[in-house]
N, C-alpha and C. Protein backbone atom coordinates (compact mmCIF):
# COMPACT_ATOMS: atom_id res chain seq x y z
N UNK A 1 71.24 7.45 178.77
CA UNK A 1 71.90 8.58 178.17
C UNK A 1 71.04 9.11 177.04
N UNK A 2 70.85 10.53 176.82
CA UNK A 2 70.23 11.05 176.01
C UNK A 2 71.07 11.49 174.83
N UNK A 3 70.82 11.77 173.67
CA UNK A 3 71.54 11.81 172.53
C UNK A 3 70.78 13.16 171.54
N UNK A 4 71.40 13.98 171.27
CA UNK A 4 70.22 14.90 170.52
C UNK A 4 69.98 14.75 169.39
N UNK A 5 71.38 14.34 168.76
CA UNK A 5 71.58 14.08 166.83
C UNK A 5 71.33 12.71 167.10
N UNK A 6 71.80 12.05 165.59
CA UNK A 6 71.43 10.59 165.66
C UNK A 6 73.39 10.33 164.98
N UNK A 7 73.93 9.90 165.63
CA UNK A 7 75.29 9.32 165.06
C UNK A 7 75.97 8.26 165.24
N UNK A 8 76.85 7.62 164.98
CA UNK A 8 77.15 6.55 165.38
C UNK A 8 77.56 5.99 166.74
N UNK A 9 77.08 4.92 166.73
CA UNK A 9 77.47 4.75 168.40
C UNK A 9 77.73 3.36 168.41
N UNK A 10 78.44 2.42 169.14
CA UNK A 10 78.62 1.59 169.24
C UNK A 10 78.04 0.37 169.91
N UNK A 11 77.61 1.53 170.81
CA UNK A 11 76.91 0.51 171.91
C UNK A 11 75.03 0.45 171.68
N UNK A 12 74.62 1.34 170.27
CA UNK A 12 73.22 1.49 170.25
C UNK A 12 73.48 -0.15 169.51
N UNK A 13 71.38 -0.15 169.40
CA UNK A 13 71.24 -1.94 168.94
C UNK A 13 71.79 -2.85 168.86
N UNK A 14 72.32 -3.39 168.25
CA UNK A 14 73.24 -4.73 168.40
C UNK A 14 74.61 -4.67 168.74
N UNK A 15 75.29 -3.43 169.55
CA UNK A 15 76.19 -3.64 170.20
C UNK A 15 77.62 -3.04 168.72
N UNK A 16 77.40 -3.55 167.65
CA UNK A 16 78.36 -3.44 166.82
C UNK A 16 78.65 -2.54 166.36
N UNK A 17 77.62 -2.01 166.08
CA UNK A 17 77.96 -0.53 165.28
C UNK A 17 78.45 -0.40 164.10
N UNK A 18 78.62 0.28 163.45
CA UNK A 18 79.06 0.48 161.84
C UNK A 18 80.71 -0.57 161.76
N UNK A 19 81.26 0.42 162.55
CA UNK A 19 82.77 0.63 162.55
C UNK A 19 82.86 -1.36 162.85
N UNK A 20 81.86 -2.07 162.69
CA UNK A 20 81.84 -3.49 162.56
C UNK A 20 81.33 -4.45 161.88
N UNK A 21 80.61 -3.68 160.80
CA UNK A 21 79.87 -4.47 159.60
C UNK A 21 78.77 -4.28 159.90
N UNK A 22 77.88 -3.93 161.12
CA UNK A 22 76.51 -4.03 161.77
C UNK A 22 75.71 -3.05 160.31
N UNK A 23 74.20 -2.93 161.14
CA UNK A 23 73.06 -1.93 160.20
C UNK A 23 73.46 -0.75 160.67
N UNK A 24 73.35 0.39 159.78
CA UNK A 24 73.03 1.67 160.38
C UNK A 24 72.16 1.81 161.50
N UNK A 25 72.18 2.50 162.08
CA UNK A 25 71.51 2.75 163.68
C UNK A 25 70.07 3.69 163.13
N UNK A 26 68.89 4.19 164.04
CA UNK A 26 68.25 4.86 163.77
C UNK A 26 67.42 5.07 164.80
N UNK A 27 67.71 6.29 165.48
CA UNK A 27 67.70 7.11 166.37
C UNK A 27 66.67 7.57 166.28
N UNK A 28 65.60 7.39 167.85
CA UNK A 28 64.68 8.37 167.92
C UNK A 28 64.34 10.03 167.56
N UNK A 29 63.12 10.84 167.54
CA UNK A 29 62.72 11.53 166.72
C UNK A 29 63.14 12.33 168.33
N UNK A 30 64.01 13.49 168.11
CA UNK A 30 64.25 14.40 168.98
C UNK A 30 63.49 15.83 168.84
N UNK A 31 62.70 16.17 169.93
CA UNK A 31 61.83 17.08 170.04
C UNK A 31 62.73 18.61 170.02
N UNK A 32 62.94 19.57 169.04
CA UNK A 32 63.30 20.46 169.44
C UNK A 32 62.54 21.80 169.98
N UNK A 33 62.91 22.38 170.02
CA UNK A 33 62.65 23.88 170.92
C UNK A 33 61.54 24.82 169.64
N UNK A 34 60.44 25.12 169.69
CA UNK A 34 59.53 25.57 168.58
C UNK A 34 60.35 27.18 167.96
N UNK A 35 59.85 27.15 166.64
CA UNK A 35 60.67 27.92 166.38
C UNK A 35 59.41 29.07 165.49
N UNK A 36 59.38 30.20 165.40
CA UNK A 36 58.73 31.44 165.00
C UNK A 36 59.19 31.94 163.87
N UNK A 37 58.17 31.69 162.27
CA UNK A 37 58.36 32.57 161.64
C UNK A 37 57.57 33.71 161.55
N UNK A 38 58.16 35.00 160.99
CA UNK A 38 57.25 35.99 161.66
C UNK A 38 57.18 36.65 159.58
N UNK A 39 55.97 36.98 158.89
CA UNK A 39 56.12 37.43 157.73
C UNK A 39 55.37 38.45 158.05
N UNK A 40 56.02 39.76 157.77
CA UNK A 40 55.91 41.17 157.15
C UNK A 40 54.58 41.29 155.83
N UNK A 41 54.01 40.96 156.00
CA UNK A 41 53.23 41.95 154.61
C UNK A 41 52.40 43.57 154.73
N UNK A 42 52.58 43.71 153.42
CA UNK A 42 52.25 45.70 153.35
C UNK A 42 51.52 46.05 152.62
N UNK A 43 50.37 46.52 152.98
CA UNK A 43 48.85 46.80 152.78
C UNK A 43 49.06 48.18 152.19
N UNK A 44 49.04 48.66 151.17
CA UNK A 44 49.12 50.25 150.15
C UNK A 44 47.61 50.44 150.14
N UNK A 45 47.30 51.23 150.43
CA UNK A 45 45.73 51.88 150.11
C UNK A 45 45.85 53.14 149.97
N UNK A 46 45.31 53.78 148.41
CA UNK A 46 45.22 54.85 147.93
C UNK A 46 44.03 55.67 148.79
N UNK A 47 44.54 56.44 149.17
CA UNK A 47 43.28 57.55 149.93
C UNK A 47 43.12 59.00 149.00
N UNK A 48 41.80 58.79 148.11
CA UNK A 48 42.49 60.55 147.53
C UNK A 48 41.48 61.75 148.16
N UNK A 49 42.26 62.57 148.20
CA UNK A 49 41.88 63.99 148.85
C UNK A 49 41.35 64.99 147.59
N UNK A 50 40.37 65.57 148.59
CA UNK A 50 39.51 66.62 147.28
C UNK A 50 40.39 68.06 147.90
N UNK A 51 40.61 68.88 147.18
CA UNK A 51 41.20 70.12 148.21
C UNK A 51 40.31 71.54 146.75
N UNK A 52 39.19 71.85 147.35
CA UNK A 52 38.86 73.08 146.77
C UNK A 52 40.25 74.29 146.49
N UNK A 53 39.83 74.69 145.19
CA UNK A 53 41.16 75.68 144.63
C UNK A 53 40.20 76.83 144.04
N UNK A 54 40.27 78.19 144.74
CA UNK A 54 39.66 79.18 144.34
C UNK A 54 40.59 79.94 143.51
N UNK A 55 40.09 80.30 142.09
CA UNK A 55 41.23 81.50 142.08
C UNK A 55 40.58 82.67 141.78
N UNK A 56 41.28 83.68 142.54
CA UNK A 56 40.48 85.22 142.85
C UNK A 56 41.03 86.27 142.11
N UNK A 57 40.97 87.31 140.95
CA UNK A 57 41.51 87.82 139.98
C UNK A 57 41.36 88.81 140.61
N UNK A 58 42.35 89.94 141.07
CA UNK A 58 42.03 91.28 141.32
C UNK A 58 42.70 92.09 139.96
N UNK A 59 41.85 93.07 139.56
CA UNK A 59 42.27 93.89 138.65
C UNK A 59 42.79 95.19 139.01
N UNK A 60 44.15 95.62 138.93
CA UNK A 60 44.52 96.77 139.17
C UNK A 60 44.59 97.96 137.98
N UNK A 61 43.62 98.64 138.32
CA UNK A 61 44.01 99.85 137.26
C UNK A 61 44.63 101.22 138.10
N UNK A 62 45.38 101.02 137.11
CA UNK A 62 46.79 102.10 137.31
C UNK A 62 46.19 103.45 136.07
N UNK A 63 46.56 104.81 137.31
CA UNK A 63 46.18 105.93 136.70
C UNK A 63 47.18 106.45 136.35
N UNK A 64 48.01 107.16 135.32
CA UNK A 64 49.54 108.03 135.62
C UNK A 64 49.18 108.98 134.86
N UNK A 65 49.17 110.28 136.15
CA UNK A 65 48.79 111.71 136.12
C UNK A 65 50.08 112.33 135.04
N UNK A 66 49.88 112.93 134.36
CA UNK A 66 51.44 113.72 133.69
C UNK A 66 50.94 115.19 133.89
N UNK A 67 51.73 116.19 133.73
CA UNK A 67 51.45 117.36 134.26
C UNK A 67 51.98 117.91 133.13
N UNK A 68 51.95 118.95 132.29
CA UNK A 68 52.55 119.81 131.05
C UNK A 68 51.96 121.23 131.15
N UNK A 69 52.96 122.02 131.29
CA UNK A 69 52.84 123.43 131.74
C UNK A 69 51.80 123.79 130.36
N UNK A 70 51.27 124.82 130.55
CA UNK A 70 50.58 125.57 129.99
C UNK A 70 50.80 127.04 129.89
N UNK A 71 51.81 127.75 129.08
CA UNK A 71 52.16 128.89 129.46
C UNK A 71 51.27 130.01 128.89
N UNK A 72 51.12 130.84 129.44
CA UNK A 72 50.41 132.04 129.14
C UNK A 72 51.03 133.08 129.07
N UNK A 73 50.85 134.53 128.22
CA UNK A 73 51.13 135.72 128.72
C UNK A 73 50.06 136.73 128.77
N UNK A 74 50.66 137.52 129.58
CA UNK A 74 50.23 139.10 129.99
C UNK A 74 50.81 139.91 129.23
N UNK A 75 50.24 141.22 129.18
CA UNK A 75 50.66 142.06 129.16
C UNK A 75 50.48 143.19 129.88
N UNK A 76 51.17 144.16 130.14
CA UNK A 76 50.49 145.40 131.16
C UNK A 76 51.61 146.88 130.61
N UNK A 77 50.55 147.79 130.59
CA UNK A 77 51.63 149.10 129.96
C UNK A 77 51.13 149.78 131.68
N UNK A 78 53.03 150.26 132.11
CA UNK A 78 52.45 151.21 133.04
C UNK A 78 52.67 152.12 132.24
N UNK A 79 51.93 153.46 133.02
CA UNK A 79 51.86 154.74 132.46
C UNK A 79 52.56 155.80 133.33
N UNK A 80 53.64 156.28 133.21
CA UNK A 80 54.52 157.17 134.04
C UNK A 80 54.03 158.98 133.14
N UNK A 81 53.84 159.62 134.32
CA UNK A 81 53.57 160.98 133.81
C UNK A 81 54.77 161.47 134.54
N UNK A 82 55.55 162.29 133.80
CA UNK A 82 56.42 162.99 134.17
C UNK A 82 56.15 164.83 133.63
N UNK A 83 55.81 165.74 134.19
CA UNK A 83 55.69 167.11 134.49
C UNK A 83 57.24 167.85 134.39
N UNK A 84 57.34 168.52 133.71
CA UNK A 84 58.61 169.41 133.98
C UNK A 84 58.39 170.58 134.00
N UNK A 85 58.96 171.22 135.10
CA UNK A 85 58.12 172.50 135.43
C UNK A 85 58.17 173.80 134.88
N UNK A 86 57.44 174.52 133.80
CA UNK A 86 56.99 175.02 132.81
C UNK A 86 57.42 176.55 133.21
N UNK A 87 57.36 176.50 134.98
CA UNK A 87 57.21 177.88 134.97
C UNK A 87 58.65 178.36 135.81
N UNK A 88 59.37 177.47 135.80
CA UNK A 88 60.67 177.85 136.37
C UNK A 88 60.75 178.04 138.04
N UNK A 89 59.95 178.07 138.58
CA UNK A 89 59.79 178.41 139.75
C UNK A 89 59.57 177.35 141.08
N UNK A 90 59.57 176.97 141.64
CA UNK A 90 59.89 176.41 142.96
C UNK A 90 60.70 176.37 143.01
C-alpha cells in the first residue's frame, strides 16, 4: 500500500503504533509532481528622441488706406444778353 502523507498507522514498524506507547513512525520521502515558479521582471530603458523645432516668423504689414474729401470750388459767370427791341417793330 502506498501512502502519500506520513500519519499514523498502526500497522507501520513495530506493529504498535502511537495509539500504543510505540516510536513515532517515519515515513518515506514522497516524490511530488514538479512545480513552476514563473518571476516577472521589468526592464525601463530611457530612449530619448531629438525632434528639430523650426520657428518661422512671418511679418505682416498692414496698410490702411483712409480717404478724406478734398473739396474745391468753381466758379463760372454766365453771361445772358437780352435785346429789347428799340425799334418797335416786328
Amino acid at each position: 500500500m502506498f501512502f502519500n502523507r506520513c500519519y499514523e498507522n498502526e500497522n507501520v514498524n513495530t506493529g504498535m503504533g502511537m495509539m500504543n506507547g510505540g516510536c513515532p513512525c517515519t515515513c518515506p520521502p514522497v516524490m511530488e509532481c514538479p512545480q513552476e515558479r514563473v518571476c516577472h521582471r521589468e526592464m525601463n530603458y530611457e530612449v530619448p528622441h531629438i525632434i528639430p523645432v523650426n520657428t518661422r516668423i512671418i511679418n505682416h504689414h498692414v496698410y490702411r488706406h483712409t480717404y478724406q474729401p478734398m473739396y474745391t470750388t468753381t466758379m463760372e459767370d454766365e453771361v445772358s444778353n437780352v435785346y429789347e427791341n428799340k425799334c418797335g417793330g416786328f
